[in-house]
C-alpha atoms as a PDB file:
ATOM      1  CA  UNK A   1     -61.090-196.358  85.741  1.00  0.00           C
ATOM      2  CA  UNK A   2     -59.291-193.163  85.279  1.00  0.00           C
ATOM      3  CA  UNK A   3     -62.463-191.343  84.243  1.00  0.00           C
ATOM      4  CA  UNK A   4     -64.597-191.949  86.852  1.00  0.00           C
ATOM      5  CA  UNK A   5     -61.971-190.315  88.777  1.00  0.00           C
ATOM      6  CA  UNK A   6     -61.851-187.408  86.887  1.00  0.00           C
ATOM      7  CA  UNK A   7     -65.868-187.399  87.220  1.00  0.00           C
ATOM      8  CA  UNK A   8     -65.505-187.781  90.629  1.00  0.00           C
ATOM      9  CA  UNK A   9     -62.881-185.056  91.020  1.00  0.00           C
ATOM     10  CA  UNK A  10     -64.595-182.668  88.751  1.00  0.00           C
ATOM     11  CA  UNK A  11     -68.219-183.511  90.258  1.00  0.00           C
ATOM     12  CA  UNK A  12     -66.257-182.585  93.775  1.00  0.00           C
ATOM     13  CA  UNK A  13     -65.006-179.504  92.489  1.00  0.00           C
ATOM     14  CA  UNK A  14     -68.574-178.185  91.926  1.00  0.00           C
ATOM     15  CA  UNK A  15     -70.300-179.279  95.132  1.00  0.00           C
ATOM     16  CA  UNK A  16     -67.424-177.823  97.373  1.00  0.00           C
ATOM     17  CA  UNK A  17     -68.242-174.844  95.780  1.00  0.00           C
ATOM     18  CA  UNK A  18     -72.598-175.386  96.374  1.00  0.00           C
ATOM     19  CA  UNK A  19     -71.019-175.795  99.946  1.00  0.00           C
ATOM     20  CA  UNK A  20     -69.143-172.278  99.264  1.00  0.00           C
ATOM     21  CA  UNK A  21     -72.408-171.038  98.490  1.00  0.00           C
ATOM     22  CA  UNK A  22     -74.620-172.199 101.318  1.00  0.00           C
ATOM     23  CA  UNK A  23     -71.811-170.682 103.820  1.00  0.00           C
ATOM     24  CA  UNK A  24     -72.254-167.523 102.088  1.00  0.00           C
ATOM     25  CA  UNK A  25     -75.480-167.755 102.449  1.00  0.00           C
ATOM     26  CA  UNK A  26     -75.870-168.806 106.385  1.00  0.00           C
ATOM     27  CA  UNK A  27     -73.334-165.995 107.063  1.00  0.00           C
ATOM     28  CA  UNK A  28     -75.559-162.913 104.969  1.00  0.00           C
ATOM     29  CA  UNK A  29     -78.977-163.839 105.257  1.00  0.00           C
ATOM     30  CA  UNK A  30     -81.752-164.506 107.601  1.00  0.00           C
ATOM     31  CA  UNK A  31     -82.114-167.860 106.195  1.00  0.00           C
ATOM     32  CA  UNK A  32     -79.304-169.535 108.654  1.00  0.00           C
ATOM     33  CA  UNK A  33     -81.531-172.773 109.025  1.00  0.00           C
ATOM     34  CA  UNK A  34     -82.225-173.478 105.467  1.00  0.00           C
ATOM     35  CA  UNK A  35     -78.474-172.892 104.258  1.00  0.00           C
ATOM     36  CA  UNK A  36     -77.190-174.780 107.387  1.00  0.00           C
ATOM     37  CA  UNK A  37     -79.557-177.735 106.489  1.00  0.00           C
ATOM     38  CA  UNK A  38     -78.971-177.608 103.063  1.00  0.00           C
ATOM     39  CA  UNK A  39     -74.728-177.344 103.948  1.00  0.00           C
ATOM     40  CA  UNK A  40     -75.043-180.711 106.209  1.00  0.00           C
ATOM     41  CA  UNK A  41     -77.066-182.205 103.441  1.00  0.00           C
ATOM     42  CA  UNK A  42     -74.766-181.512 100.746  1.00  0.00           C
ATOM     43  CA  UNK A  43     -71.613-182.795 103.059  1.00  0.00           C
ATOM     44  CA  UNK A  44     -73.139-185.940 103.818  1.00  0.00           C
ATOM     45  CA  UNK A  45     -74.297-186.472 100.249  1.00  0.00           C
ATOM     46  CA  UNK A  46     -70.488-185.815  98.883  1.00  0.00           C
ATOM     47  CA  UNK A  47     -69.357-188.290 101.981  1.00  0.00           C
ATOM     48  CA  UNK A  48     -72.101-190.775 100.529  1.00  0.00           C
ATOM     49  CA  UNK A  49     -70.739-190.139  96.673  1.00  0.00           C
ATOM     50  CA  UNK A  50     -66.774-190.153  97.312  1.00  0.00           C
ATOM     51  CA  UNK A  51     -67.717-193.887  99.118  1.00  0.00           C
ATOM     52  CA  UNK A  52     -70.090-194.818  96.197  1.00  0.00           C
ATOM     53  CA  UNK A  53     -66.941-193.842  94.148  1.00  0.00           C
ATOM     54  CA  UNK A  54     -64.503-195.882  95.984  1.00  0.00           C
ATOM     55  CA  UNK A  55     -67.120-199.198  96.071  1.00  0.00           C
ATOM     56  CA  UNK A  56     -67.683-198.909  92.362  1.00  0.00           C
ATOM     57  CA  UNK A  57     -63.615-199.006  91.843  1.00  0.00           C
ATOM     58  CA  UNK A  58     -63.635-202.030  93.857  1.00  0.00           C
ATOM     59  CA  UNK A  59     -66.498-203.819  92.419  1.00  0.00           C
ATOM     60  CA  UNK A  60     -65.171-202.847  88.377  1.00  0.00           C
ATOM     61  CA  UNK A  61     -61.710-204.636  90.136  1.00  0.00           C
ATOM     62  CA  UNK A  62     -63.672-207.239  91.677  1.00  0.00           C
ATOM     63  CA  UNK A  63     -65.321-208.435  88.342  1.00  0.00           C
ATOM     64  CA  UNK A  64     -62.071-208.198  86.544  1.00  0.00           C
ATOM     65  CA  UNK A  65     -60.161-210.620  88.582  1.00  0.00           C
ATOM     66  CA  UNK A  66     -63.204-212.605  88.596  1.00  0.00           C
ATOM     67  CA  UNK A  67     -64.097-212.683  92.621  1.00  0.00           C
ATOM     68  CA  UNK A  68     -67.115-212.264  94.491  1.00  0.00           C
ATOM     69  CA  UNK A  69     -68.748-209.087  94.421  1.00  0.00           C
ATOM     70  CA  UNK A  70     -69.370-207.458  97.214  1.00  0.00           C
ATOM     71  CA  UNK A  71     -72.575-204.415  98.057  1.00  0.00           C
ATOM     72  CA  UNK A  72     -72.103-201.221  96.769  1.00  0.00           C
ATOM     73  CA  UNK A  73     -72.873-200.085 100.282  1.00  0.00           C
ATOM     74  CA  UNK A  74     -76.383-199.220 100.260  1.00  0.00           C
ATOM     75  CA  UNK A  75     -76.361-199.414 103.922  1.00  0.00           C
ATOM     76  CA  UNK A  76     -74.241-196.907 104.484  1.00  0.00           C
ATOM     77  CA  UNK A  77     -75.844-194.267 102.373  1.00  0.00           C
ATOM     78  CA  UNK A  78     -79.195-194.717 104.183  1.00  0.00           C
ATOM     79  CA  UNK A  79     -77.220-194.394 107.688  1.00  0.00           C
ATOM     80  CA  UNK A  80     -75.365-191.424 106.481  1.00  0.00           C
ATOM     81  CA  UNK A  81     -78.938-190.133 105.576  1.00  0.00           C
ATOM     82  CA  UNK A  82     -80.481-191.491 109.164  1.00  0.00           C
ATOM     83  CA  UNK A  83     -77.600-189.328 110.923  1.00  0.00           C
ATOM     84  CA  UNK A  84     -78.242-186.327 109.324  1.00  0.00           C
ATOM     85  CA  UNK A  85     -82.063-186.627 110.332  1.00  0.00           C
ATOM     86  CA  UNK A  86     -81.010-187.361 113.731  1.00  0.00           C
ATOM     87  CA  UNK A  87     -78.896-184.068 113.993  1.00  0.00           C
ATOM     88  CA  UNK A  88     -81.803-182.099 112.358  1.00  0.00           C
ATOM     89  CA  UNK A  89     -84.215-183.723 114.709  1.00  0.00           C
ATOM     90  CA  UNK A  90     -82.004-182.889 117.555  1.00  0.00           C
ATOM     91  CA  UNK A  91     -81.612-179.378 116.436  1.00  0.00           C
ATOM     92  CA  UNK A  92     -84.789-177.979 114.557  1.00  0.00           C
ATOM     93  CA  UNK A  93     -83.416-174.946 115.854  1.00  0.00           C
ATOM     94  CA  UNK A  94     -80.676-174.919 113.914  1.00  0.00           C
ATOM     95  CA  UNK A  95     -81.288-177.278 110.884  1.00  0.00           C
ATOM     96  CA  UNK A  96     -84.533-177.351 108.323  1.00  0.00           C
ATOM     97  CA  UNK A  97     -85.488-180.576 107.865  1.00  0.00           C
ATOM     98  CA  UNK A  98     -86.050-180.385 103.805  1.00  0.00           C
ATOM     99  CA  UNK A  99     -83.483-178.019 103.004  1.00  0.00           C
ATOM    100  CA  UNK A 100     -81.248-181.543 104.771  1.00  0.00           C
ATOM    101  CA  UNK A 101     -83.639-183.987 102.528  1.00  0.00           C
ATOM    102  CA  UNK A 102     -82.398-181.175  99.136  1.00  0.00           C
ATOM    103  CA  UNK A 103     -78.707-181.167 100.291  1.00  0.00           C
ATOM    104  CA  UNK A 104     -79.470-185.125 100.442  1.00  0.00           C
ATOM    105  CA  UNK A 105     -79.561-185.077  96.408  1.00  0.00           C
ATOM    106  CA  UNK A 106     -77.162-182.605  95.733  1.00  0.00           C
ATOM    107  CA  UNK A 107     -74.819-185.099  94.614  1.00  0.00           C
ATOM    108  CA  UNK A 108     -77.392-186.548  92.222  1.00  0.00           C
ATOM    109  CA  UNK A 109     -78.089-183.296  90.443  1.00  0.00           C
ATOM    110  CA  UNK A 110     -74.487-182.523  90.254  1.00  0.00           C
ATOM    111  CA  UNK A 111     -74.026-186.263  88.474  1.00  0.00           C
ATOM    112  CA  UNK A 112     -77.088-185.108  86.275  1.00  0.00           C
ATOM    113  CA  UNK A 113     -75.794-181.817  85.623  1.00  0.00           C
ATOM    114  CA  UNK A 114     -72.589-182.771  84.572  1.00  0.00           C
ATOM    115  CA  UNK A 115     -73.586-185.491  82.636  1.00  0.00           C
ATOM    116  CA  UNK A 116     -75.463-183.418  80.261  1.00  0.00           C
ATOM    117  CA  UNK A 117     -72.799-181.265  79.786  1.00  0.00           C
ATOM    118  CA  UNK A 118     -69.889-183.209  79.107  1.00  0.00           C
ATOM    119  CA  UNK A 119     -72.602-185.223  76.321  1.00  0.00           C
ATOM    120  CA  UNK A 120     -72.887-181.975  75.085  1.00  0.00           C
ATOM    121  CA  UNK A 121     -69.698-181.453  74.642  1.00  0.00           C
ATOM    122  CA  UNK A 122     -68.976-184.784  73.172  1.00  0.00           C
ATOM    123  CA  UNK A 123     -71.143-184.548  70.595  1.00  0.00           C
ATOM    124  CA  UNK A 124     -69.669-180.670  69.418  1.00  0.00           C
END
């Protein structure tokens, strides 16, 4: 599974830098709720994708040996999500609840986004 570890490294690469960008922008704008939101969003969503990465790895090396296969962790992801509503909830001063609920998918568009391209450039 070499490539979906280059996915998963090259998917990281661009939403470290989204998280770049939403510093930038709680540090020079009047927006510091919506970018702070959307920051913890898009850290829990790459925490929920590098352990979606790690379970798929297992499960490919599950069904190859031929054991049981285990969840892909579904659980987790809607925790991860439940703790970041609890910290906006706790905060509203701080945190906007949909720019959290945006930063959420992050990791979904990215996976999107870079799907396209790398098709595109397949087919060149």
């Amino acid at each position: 599974m070499p490539e979906l570890h280059q996915m998963f490294n090259r998917q990281r690469k661009y939403i470290l830098y989204l998280l770049a960008i939403y510093v930038l922008g709680w540090g020079f704008t009047d927006h510091q709720s919506v970018f702070l939101g959307l920051a913890l969003g898009t850290a829990l969503s790459l925490y929920m994708h590098w352990g979606m990465t790690k379970r798929v790895t297992k499960f490919g090396d599950a069904v190859v040996a031929g054991k049981k296969v285990r969840s892909l962790g579904t659980t987790s992801r809607m925790a991860a999500a439940a703790l970041g509503v609890i910290i906006v909830t706790r905060f509203p001063e701080m945190f906007h609840l949909l720019s959290l609920i945006i930063g959420l998918m992050t990791a979904y568009i990215v996976i999107m986004i870079d799907y396209f391209f790398s098709s595109f450039k397949t087919n060149k």
